[in-house]
PDB file of N, CA and C in Angstrom:
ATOM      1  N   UNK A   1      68.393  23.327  53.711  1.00  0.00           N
ATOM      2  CA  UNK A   1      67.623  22.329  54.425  1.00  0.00           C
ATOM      3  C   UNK A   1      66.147  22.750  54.405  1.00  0.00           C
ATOM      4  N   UNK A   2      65.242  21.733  54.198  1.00  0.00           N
ATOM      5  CA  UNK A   2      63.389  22.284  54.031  1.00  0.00           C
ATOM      6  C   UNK A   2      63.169  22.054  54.969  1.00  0.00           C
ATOM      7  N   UNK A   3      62.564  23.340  55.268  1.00  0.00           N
ATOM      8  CA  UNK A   3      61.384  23.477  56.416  1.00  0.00           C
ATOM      9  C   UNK A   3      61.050  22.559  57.264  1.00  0.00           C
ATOM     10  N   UNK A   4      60.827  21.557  58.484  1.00  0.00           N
ATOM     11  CA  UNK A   4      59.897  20.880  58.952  1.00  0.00           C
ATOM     12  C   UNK A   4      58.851  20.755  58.750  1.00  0.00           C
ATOM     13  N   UNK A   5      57.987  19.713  58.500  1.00  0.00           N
ATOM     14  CA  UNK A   5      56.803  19.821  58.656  1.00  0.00           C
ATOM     15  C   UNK A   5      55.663  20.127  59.681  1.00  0.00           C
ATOM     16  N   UNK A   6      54.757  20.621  59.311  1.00  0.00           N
ATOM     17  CA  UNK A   6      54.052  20.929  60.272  1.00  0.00           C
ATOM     18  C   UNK A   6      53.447  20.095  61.565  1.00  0.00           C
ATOM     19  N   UNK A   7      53.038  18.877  60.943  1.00  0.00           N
ATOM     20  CA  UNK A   7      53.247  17.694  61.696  1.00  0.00           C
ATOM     21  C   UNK A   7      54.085  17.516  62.905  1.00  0.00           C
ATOM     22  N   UNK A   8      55.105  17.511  62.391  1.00  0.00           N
ATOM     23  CA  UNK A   8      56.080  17.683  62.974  1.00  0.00           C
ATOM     24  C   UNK A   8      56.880  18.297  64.491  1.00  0.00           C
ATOM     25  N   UNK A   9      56.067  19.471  64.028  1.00  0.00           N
ATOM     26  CA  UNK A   9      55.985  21.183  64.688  1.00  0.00           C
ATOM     27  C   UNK A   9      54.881  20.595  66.044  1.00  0.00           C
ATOM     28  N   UNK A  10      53.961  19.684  66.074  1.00  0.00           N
ATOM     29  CA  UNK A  10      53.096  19.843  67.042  1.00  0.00           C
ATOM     30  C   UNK A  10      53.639  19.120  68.462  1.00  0.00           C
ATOM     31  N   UNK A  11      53.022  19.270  69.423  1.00  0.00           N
ATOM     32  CA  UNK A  11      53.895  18.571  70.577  1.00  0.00           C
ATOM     33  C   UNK A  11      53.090  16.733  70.167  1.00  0.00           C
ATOM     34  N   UNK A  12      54.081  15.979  71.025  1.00  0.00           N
ATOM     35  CA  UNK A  12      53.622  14.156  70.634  1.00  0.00           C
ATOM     36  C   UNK A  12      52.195  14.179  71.662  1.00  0.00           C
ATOM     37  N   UNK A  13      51.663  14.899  72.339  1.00  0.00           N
ATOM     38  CA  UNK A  13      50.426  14.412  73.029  1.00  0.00           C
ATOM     39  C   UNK A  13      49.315  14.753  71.971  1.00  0.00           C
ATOM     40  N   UNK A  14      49.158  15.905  71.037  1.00  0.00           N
ATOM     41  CA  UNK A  14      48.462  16.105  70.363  1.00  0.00           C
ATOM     42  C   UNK A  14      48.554  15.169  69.126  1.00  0.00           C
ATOM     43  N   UNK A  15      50.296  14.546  68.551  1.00  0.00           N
ATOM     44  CA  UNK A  15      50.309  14.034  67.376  1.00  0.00           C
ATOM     45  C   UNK A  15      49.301  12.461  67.918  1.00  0.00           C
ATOM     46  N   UNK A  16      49.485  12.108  69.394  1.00  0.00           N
ATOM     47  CA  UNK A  16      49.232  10.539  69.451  1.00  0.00           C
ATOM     48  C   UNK A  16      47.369  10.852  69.453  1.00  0.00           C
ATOM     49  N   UNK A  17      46.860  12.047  70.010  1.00  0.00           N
ATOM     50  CA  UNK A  17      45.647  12.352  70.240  1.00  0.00           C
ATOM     51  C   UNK A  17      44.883  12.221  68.550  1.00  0.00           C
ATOM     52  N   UNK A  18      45.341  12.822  67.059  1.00  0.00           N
ATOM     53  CA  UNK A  18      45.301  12.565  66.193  1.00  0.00           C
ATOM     54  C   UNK A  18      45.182  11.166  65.377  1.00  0.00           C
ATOM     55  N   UNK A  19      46.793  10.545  65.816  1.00  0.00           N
ATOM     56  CA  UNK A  19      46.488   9.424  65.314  1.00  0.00           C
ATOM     57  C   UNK A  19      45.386   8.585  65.913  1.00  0.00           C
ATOM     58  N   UNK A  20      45.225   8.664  67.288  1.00  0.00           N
ATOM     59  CA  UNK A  20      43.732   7.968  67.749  1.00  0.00           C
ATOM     60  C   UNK A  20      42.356   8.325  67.156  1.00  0.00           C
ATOM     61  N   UNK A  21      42.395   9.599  67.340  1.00  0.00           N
ATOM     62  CA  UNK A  21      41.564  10.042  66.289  1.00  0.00           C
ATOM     63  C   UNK A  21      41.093   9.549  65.005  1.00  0.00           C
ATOM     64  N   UNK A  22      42.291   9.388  64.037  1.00  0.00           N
ATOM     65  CA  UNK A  22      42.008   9.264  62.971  1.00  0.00           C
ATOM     66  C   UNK A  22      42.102   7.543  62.663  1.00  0.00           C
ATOM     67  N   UNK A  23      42.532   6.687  63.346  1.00  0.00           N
ATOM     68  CA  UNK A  23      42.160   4.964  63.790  1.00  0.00           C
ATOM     69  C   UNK A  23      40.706   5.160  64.157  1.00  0.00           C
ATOM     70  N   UNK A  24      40.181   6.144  65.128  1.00  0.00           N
ATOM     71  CA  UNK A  24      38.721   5.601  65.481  1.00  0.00           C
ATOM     72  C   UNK A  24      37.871   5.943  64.374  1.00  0.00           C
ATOM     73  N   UNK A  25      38.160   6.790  62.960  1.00  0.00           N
ATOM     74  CA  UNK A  25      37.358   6.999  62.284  1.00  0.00           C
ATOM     75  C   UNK A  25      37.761   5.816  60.942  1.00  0.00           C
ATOM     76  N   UNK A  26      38.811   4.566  61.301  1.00  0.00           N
ATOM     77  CA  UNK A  26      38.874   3.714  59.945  1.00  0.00           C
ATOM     78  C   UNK A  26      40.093   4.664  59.288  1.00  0.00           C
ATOM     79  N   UNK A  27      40.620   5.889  59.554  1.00  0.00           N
ATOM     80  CA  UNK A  27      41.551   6.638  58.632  1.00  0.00           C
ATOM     81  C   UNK A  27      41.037   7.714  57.465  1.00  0.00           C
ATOM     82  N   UNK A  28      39.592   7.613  57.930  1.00  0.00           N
ATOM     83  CA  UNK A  28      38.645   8.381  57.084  1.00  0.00           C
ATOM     84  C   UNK A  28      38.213   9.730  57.538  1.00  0.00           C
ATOM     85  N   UNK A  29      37.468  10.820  56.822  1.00  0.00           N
ATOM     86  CA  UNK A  29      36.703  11.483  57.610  1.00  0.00           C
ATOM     87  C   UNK A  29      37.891  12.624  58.114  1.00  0.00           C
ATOM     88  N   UNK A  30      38.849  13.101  56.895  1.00  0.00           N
ATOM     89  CA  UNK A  30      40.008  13.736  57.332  1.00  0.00           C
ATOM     90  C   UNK A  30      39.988  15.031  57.358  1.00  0.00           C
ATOM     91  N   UNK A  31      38.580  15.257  57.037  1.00  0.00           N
ATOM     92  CA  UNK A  31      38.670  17.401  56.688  1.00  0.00           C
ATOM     93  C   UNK A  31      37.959  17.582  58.506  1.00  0.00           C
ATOM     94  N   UNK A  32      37.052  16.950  59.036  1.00  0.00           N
ATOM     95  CA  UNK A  32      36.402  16.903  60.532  1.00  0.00           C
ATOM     96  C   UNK A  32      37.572  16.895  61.395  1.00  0.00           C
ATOM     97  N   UNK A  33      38.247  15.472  61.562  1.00  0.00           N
ATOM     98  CA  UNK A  33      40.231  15.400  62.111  1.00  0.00           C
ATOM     99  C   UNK A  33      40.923  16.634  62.310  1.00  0.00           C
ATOM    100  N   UNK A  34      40.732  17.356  60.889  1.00  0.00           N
ATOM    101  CA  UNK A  34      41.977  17.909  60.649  1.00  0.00           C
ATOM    102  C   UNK A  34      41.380  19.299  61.503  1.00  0.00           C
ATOM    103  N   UNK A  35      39.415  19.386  61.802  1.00  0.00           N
ATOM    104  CA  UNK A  35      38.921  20.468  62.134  1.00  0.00           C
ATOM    105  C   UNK A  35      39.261  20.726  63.548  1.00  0.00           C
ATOM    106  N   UNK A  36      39.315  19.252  63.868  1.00  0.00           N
ATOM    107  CA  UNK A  36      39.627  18.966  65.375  1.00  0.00           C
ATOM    108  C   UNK A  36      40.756  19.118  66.100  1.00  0.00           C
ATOM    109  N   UNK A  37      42.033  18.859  65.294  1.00  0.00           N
ATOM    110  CA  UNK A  37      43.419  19.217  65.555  1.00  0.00           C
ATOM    111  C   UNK A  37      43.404  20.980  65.650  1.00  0.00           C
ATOM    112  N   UNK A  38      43.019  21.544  64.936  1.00  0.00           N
ATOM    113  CA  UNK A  38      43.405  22.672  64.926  1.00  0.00           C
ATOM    114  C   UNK A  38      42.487  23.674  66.198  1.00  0.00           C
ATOM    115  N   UNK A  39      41.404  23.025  66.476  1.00  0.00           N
ATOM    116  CA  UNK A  39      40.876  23.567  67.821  1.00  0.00           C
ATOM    117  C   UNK A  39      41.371  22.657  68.938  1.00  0.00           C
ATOM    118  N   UNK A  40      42.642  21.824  68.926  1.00  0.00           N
ATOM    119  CA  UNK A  40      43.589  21.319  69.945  1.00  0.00           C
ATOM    120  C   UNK A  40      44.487  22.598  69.986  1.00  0.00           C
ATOM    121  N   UNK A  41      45.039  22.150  69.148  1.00  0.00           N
ATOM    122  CA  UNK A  41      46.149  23.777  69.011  1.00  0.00           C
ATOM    123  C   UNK A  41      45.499  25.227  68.829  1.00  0.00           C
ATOM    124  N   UNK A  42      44.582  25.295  68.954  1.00  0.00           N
ATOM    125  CA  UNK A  42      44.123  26.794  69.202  1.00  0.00           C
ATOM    126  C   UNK A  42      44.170  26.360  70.743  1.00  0.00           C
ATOM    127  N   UNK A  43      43.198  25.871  71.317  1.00  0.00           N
ATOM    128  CA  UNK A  43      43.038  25.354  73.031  1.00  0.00           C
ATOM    129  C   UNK A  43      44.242  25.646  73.765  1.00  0.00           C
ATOM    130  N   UNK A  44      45.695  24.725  72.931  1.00  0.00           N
ATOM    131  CA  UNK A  44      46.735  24.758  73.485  1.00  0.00           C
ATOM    132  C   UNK A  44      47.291  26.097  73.623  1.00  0.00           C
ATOM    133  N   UNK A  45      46.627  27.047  72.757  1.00  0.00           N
ATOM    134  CA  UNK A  45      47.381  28.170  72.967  1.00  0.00           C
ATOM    135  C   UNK A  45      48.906  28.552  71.932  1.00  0.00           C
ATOM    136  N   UNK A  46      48.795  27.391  70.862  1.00  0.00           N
ATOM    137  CA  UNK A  46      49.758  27.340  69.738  1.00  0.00           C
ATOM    138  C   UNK A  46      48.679  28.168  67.857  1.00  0.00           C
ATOM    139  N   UNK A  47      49.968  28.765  67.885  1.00  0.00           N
ATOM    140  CA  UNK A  47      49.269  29.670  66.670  1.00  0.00           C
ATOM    141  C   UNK A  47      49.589  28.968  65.661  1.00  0.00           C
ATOM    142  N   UNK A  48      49.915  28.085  65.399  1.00  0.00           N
ATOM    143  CA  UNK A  48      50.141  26.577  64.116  1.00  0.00           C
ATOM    144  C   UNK A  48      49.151  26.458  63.953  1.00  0.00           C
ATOM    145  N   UNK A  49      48.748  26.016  62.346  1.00  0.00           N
ATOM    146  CA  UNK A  49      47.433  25.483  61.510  1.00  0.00           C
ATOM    147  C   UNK A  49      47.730  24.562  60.863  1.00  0.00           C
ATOM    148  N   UNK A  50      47.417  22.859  61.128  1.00  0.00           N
ATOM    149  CA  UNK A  50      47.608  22.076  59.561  1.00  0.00           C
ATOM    150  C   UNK A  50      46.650  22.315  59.070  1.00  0.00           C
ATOM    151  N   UNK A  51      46.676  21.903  58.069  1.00  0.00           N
ATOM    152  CA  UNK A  51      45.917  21.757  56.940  1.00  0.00           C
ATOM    153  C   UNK A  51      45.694  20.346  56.291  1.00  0.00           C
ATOM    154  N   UNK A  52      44.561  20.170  55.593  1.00  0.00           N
ATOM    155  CA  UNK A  52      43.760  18.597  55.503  1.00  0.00           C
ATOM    156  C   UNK A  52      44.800  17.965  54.821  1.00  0.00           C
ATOM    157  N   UNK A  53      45.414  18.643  54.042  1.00  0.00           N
ATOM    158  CA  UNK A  53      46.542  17.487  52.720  1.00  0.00           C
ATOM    159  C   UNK A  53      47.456  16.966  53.922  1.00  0.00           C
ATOM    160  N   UNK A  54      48.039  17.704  54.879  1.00  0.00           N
ATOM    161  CA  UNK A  54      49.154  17.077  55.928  1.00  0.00           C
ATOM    162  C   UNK A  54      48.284  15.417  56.718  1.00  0.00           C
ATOM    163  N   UNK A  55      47.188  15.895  57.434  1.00  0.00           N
ATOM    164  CA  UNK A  55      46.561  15.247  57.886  1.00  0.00           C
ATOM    165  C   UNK A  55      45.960  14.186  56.876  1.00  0.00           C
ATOM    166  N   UNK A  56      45.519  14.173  55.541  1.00  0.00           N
ATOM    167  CA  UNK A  56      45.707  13.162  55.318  1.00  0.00           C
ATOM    168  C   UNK A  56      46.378  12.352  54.415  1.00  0.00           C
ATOM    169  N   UNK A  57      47.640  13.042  54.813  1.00  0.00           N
ATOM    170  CA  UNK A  57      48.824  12.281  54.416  1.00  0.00           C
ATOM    171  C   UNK A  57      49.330  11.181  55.687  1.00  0.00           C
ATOM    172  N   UNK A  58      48.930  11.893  56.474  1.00  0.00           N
ATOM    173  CA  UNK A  58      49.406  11.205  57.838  1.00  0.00           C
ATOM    174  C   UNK A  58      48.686  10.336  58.140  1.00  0.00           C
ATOM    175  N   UNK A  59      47.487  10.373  57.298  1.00  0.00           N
ATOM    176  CA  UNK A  59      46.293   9.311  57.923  1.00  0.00           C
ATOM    177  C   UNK A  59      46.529   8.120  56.956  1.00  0.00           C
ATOM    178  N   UNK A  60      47.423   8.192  55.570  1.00  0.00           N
ATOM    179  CA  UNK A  60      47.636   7.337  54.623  1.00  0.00           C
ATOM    180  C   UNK A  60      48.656   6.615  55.358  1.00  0.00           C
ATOM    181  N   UNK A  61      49.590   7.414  55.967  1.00  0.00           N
ATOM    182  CA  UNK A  61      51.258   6.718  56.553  1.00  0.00           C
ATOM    183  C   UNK A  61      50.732   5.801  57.401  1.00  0.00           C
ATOM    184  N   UNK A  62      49.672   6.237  58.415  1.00  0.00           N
ATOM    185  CA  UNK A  62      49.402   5.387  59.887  1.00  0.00           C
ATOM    186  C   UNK A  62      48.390   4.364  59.013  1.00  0.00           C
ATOM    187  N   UNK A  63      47.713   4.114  57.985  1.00  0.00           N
ATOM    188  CA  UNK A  63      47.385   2.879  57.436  1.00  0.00           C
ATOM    189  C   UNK A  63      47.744   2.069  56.655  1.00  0.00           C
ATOM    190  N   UNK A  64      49.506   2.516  56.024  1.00  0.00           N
ATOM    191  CA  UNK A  64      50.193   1.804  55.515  1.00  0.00           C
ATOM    192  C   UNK A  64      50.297   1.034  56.583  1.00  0.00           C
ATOM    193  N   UNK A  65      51.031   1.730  57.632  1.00  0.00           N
ATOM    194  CA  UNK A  65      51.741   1.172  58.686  1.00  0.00           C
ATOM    195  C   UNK A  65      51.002  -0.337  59.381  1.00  0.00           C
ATOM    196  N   UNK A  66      49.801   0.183  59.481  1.00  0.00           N
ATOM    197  CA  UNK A  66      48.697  -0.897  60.024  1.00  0.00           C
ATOM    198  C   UNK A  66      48.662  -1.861  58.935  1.00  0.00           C
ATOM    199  N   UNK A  67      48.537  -1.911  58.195  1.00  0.00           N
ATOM    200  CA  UNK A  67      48.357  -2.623  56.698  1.00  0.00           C
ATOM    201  C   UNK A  67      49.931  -3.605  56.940  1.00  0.00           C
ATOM    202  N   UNK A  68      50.874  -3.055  56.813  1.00  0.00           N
ATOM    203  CA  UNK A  68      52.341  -3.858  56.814  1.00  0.00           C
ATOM    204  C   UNK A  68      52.134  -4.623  58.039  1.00  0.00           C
ATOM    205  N   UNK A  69      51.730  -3.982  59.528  1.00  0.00           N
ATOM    206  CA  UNK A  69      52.407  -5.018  60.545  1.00  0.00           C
ATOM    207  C   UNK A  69      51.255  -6.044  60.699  1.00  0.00           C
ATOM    208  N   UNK A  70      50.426  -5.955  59.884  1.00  0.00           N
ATOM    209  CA  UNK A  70      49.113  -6.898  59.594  1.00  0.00           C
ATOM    210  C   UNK A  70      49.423  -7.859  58.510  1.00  0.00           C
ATOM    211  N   UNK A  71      49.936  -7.662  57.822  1.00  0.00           N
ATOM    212  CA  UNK A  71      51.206  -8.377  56.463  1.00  0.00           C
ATOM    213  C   UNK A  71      52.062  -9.185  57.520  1.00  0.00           C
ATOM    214  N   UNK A  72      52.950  -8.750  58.288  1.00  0.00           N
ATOM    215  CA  UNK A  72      54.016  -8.810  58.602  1.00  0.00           C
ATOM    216  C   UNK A  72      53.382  -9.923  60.048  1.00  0.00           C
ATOM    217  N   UNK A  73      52.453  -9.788  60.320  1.00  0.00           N
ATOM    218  CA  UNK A  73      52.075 -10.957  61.861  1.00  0.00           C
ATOM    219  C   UNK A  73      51.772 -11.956  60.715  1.00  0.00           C
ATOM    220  N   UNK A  74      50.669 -11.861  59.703  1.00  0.00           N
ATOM    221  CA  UNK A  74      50.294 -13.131  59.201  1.00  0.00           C
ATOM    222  C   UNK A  74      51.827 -13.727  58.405  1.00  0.00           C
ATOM    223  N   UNK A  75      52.557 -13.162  58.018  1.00  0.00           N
ATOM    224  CA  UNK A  75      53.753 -14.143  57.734  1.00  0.00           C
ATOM    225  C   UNK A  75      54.643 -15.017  58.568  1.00  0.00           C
ATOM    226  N   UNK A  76      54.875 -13.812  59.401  1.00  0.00           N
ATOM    227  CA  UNK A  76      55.369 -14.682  60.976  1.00  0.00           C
ATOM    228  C   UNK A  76      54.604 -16.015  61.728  1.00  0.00           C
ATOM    229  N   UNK A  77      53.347 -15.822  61.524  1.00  0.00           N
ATOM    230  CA  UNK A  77      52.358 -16.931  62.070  1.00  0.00           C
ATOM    231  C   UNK A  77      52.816 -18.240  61.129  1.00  0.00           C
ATOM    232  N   UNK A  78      52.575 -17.843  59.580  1.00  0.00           N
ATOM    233  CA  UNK A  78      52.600 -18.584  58.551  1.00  0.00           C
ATOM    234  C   UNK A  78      54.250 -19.521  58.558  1.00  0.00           C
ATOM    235  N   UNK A  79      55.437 -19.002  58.846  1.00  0.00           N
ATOM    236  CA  UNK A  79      56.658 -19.109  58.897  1.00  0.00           C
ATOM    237  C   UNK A  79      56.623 -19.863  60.309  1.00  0.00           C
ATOM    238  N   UNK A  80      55.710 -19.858  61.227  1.00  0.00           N
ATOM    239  CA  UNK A  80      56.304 -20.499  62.592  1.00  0.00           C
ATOM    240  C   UNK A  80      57.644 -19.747  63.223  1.00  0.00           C
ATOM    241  N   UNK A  81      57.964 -18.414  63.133  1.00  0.00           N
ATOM    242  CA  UNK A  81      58.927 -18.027  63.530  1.00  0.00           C
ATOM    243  C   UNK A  81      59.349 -18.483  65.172  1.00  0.00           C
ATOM    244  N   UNK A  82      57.903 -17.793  66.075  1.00  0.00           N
ATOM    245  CA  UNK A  82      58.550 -18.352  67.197  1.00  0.00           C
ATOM    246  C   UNK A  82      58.378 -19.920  68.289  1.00  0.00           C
ATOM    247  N   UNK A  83      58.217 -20.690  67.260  1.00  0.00           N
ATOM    248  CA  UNK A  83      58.588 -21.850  67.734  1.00  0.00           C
ATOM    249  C   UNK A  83      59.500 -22.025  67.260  1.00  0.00           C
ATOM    250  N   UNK A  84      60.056 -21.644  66.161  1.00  0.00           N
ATOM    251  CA  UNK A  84      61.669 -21.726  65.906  1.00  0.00           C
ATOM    252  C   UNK A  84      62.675 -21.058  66.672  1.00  0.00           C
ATOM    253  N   UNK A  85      62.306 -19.305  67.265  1.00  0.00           N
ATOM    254  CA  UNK A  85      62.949 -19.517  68.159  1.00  0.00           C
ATOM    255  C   UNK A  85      62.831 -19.654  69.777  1.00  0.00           C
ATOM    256  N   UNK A  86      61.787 -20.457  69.887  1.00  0.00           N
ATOM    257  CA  UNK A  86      62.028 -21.025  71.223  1.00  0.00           C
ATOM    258  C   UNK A  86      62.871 -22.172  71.130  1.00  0.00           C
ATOM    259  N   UNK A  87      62.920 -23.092  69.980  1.00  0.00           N
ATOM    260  CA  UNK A  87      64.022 -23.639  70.256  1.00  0.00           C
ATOM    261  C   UNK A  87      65.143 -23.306  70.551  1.00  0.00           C
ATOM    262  N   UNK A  88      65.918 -22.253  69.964  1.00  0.00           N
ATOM    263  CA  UNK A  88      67.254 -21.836  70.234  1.00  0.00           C
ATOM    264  C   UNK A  88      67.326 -21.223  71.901  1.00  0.00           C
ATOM    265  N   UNK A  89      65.874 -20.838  72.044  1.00  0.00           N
ATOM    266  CA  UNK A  89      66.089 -20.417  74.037  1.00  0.00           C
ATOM    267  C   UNK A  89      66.680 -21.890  74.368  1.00  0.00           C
ATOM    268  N   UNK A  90      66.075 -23.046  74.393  1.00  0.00           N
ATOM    269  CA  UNK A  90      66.292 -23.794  75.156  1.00  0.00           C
ATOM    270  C   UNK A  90      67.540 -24.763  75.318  1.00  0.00           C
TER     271      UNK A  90
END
């Protein structure tokens, strides 16, 4: 079984502190991020280091992600989904 990732490894207040992070910079600007995470986890008192390729890999995933459910509202709008199903509520 491989390793976990390091990512992974960090607690979720620091991973959500990141992804905000890296939304307020557009998903850009990933070697500064990645400078910033790691003086979180020094702060925290955790001897873990990512490194920029993790971070911006992670910064590619969280703008797929944005990218699809931005795909995915304008189709729903386009489809009329939920006036279709408010009919079936009623």
């Amino acid at each position: 079984m491989p390793a976990p990732k390091k990512l992974d490894l960090i607690p979720d207040a620091l991973r959500e502190r990141l992804k905000a992070a890296l939304m307020a910079r557009g998903f850009a600007d990933v070697i500064k991020v990645t400078e910033e995470l790691n003086f979180w986890l020094e702060a925290e008192g955790l001897e873990l280091r990512i490194g920029k390729t993790a971070v911006g890999e992670f910064s590619l995933l969280l703008k797929r992600q944005r990218d699809a459910f931005q795909v995915s509202k304008h189709v729903l709008a386009e489809m009329e989904i939920g006036e279709e199903s408010a009919i079936y509520q009623t």
